[in-house]
Protein backbone atom coordinates (compact mmCIF):
# COMPACT_ATOMS: atom_id res chain seq x y z
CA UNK A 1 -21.66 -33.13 46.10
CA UNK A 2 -19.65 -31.40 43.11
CA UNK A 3 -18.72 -27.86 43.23
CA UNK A 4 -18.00 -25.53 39.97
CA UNK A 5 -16.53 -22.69 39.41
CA UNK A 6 -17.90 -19.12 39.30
CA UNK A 7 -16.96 -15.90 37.40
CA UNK A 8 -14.47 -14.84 40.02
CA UNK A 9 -12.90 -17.95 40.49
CA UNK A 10 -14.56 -18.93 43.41
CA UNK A 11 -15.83 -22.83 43.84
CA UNK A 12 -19.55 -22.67 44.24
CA UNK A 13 -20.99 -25.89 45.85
CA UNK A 14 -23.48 -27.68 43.41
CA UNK A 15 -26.20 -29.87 44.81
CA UNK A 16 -25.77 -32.56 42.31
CA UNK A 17 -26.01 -36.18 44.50
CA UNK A 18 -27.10 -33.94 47.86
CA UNK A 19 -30.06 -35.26 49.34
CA UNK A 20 -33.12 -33.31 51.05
CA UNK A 21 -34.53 -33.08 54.26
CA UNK A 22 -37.61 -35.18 53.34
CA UNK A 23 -35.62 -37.67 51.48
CA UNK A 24 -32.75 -38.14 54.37
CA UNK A 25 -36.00 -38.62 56.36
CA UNK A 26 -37.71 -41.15 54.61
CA UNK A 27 -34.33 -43.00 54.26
CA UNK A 28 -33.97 -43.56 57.86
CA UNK A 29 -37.73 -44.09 58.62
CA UNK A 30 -37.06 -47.13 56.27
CA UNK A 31 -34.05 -48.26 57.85
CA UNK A 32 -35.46 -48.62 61.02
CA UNK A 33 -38.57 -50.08 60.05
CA UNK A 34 -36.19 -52.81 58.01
CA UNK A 35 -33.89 -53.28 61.17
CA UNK A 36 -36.95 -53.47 63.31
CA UNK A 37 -38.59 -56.67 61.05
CA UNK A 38 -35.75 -58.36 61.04
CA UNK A 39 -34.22 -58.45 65.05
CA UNK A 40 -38.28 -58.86 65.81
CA UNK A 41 -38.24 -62.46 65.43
CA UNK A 42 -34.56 -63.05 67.08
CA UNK A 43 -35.79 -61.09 69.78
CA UNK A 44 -39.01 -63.06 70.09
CA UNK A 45 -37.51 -66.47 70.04
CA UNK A 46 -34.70 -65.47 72.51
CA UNK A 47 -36.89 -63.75 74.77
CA UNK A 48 -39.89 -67.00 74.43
CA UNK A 49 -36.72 -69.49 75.35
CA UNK A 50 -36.47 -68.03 78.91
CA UNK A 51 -39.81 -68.14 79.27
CA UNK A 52 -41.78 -70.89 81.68
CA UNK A 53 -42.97 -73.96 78.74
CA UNK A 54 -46.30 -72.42 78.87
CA UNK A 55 -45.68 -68.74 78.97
CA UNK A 56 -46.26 -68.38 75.15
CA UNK A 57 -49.78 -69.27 75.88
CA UNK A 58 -50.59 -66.35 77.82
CA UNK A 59 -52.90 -63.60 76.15
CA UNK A 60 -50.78 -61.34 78.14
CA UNK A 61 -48.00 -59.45 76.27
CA UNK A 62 -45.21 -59.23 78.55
CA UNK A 63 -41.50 -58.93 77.52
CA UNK A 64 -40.05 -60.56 80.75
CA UNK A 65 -42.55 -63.15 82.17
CA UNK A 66 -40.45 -64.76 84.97
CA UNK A 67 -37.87 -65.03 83.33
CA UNK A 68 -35.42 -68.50 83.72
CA UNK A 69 -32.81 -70.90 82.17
CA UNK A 70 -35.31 -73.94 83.06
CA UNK A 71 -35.49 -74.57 79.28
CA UNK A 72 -32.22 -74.49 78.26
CA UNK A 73 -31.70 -77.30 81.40
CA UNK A 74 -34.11 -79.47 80.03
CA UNK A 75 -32.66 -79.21 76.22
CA UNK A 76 -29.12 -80.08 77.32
CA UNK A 77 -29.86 -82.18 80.42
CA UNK A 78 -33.03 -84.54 79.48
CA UNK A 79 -33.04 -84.88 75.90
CA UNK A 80 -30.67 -86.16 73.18
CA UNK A 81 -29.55 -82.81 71.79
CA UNK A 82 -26.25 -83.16 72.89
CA UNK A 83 -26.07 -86.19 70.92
CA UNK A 84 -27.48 -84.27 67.99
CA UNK A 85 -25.15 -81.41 68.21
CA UNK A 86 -22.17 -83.67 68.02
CA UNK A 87 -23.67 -85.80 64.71
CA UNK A 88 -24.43 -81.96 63.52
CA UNK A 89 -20.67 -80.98 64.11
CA UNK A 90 -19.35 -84.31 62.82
CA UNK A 91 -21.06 -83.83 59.79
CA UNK A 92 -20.79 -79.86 59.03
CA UNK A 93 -16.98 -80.31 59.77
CA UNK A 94 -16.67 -83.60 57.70
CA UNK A 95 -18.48 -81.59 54.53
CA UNK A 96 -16.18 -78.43 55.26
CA UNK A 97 -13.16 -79.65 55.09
CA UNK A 98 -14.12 -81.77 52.07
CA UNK A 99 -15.97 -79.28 50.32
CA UNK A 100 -12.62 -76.43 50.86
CA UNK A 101 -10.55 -79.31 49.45
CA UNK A 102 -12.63 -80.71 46.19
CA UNK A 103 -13.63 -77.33 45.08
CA UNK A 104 -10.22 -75.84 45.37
CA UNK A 105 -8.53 -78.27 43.36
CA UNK A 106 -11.11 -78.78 41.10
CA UNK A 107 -11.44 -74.68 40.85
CA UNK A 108 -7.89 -74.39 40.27
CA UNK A 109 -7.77 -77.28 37.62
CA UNK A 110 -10.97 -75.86 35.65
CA UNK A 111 -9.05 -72.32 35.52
CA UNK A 112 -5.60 -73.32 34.73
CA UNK A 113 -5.59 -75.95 32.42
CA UNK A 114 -7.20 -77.33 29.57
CA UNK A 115 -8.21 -80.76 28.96
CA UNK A 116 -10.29 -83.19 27.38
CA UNK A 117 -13.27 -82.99 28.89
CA UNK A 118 -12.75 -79.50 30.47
CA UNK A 119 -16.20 -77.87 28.89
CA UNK A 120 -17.95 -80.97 29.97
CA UNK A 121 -17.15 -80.07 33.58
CA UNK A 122 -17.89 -76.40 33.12
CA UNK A 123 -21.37 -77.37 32.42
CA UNK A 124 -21.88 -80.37 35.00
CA UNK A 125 -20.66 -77.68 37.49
CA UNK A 126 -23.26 -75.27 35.93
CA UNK A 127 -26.12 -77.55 35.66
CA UNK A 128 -25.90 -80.05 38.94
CA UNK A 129 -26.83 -76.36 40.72
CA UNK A 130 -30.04 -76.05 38.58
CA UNK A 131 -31.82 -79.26 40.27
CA UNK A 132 -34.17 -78.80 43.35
CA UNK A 133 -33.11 -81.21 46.61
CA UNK A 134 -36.56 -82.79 46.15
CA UNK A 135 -35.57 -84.15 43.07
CA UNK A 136 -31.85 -85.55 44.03
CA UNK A 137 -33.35 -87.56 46.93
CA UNK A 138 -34.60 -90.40 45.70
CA UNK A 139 -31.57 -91.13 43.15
CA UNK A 140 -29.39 -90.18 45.58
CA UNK A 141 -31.12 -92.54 47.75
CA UNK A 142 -30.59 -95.51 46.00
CA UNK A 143 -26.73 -94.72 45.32
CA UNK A 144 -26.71 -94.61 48.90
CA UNK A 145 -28.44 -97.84 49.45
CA UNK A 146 -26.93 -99.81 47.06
CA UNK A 147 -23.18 -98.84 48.81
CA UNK A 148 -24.67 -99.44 52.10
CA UNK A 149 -24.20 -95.84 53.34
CA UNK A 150 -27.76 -95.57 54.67
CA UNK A 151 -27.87 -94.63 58.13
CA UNK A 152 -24.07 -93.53 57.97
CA UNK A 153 -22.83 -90.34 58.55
CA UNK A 154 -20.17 -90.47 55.09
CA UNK A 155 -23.12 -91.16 53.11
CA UNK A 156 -24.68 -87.69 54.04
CA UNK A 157 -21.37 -85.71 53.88
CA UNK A 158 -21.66 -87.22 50.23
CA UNK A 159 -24.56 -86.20 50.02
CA UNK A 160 -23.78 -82.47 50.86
CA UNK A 161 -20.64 -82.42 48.92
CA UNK A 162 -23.16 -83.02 45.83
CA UNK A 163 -24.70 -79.62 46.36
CA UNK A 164 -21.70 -77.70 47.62
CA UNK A 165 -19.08 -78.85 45.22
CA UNK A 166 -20.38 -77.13 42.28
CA UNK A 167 -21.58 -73.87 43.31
CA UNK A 168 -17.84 -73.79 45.36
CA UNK A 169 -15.59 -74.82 42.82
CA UNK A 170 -17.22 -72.33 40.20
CA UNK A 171 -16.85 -69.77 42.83
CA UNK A 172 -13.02 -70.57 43.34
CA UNK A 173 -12.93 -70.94 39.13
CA UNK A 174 -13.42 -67.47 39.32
CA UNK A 175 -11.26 -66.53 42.20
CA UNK A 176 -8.62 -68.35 40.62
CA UNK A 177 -8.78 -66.36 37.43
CA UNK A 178 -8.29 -63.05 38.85
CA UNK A 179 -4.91 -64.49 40.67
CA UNK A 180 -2.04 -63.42 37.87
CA UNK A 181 -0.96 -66.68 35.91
CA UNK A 182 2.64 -65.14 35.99
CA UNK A 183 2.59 -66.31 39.53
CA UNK A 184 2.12 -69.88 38.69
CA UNK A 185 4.91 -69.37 36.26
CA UNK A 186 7.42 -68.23 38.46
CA UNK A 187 6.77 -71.42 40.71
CA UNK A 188 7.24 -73.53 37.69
CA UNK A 189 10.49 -71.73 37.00
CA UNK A 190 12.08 -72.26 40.49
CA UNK A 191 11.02 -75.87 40.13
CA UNK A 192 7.90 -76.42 41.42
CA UNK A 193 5.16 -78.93 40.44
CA UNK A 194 1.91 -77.71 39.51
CA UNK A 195 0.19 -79.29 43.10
CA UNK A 196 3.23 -77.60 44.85
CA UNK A 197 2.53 -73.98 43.07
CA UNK A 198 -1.06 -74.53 43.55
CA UNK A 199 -0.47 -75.24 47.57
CA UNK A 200 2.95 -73.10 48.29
CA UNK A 201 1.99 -70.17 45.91
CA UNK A 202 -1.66 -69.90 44.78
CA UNK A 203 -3.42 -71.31 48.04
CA UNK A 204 -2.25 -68.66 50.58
CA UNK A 205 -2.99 -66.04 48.27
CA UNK A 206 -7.24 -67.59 47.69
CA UNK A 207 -8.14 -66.97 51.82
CA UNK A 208 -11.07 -64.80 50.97
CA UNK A 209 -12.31 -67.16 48.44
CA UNK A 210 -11.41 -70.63 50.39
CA UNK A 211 -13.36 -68.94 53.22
CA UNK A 212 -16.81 -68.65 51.62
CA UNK A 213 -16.24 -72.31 50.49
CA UNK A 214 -15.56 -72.72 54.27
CA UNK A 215 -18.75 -71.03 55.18
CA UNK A 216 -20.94 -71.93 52.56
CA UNK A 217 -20.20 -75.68 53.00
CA UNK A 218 -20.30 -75.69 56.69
CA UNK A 219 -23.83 -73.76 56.55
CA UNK A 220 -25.21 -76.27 53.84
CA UNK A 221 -24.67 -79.69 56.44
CA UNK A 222 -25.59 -77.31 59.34
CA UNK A 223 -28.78 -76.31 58.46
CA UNK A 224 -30.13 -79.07 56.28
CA UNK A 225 -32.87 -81.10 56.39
CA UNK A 226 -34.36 -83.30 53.96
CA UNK A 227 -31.31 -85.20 53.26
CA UNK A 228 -31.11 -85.54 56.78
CA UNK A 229 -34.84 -86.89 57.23
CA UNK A 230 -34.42 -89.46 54.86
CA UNK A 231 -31.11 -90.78 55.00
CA UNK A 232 -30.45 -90.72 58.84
CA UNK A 233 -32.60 -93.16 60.80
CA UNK A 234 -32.40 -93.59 64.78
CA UNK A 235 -32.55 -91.31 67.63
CA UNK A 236 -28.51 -91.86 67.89
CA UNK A 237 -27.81 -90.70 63.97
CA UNK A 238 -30.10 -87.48 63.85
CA UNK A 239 -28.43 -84.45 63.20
CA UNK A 240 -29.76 -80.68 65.34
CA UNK A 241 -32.07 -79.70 62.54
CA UNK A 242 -34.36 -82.75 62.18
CA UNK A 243 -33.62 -83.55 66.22
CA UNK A 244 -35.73 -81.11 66.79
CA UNK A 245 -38.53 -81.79 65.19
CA UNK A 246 -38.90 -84.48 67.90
CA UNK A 247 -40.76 -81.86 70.01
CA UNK A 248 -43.29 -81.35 68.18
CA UNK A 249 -46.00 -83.71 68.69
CA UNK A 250 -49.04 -84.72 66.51
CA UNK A 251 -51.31 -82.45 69.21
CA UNK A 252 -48.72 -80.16 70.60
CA UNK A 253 -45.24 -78.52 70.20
CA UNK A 254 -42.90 -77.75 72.91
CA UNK A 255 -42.11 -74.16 71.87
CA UNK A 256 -39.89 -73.54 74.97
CA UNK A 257 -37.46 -76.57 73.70
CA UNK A 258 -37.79 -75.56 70.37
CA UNK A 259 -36.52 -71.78 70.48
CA UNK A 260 -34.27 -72.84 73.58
CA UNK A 261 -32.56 -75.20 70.86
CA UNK A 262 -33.19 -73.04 67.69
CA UNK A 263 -31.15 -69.99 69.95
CA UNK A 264 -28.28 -73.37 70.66
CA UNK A 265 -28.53 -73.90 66.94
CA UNK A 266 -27.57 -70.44 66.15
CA UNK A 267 -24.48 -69.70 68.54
CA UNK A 268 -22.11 -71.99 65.79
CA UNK A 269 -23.28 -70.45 62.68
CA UNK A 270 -22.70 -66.80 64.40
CA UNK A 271 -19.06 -68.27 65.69
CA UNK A 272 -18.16 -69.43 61.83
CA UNK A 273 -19.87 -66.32 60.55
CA UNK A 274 -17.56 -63.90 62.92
CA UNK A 275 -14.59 -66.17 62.01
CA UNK A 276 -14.71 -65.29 57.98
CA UNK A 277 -16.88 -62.21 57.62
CA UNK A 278 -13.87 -60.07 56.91
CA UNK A 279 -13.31 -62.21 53.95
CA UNK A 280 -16.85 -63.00 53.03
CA UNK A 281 -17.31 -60.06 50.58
CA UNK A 282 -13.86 -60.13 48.92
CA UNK A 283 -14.50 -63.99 48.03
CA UNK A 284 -18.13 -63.26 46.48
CA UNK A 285 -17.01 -60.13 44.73
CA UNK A 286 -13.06 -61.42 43.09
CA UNK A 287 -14.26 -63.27 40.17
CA UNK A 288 -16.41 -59.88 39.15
CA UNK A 289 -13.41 -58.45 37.71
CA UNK A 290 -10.50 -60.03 36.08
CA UNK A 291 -6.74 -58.70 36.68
């Protein structure tokens, strides 16, 4: 809304930028429609998971069909999910703090200095991100193999970190470059060493941007699969996302476990989520604009 002024002075309101009735309407007809497609299928698999195993079956649409926790028992009590959610944490916690680390420094080097070598890393950072997963399996594989880290949890943080690296450390390239170089200067001055500006002086002030590394790391082992399939072998090694696939037969799937572990599944991501939303935006957004 901008207003101008009229002959006697007097600020008459414009309607430049107001919206209508039918447009306000619309607006909010689409908004809920949006909202409504996407809780729909949270709803449905947290409302299927306290269902009886069979429930889902029924041609009767019911929100609340006796509703119980017998599913969530069987998940945690008589399978090996537990097991799975502690390779899953092992691993997602293994690749975040990893992933924070190598990106940081490698972020901070790439935007700092300059090297022999130092366009050679811009584009390996660039380009690694380019290549599907299906392709980096089976070379990644063999690497793998030939150290003996089949079957071994390090060998699939690697594996991660191969994914994560880049796409965090050109993220914190560009956080790092809107963080004023005078800074780094003044450390140097009062007789610090580069690594001791970069952790005393530059680190604290890189929170937003170290936590989307966090998160984005931490989400990649989480939810991943296919690296997971074919690396991990054994009941003992799986990790949540292909444990699960274990109950689903060749003639049936048990779609009570399933959303029962899929809702289990969730409740971490949503706790790390909560943790660095505040600082999710600022992260993405720094390296926009350069001070």
């Amino acid at each position: 809304m901008v207003s101008t002024v009229g002959t006697a002075g007097t600020p008459v309101a414009g309607t430049r930028g107001s919206r209508g009735a039918g447009a306000s309407l619309a607006l909010h007809a689409t908004l809920i429609v949006a909202s409504v497609i996407a809780v729909f299928p949270v709803a449905w698999l947290v409302l299927t998971s306290i269902k009886p195993r069979d429930a889902w079956q029924s041609t009767t649409v019911e929100l609340f069909n006796h509703p119980s926790l017998d599913n969530y028992t069987q998940v945690l009590g008589q399978t090996a999910f537990p097991r799975w959610l502690f390779n899953s944490l092992l691993v997602a916690a293994m690749t975040t703090v990893m992933g924070v680390v190598l990106s940081a420094t490698t972020g901070y080097a790439v935007s700092r200095f300059r090297f022999p070598g130092f366009r050679s890393i811009m584009w390996m950072l660039l380009i690694t991100q380019m290549f599907p997963v299906a392709i980096l399996i089976v070379p990644i594989y063999n690497l793998m193999a030939g150290l003996g880290l089949i079957n071994q949890f390090p060998g699939l943080v690697i594996a991660y970190l191969t994914s994560t690296i880049p796409f965090c450390a050109w993220m914190m390239k560009g956080y790092f470059d809107t963080v004023p170089v005078e800074i780094d200067e003044a450390g140097r001055v009062d007789g610090l060493t580069p690594f001791g500006t970069f952790w005393r002086l530059i680190l604290p002030l890189s929170k937003p941007g170290l936590a989307v590394a966090g998160f984005y790391s931490f989400i990649t082992a989480w939810a991943e699969v296919a690296y997971a399939t074919a690396f991990m072998t054994g009941d003992d090694k799986y990790t949540l996302a292909v444990g699960i696939g274990q109950f689903v037969g060749q003639h049936k799937a048990e779609w009570g476990l399933l959303t029962a572990s899929s809702v289990l599944i969730a409740i971490p991501a949503a706790v790390v989520f909560l943790l660095v939303q505040r600082n999710i935006v600022t992260g993405l957004t720094a390296g926009a604009t350069k001070s």
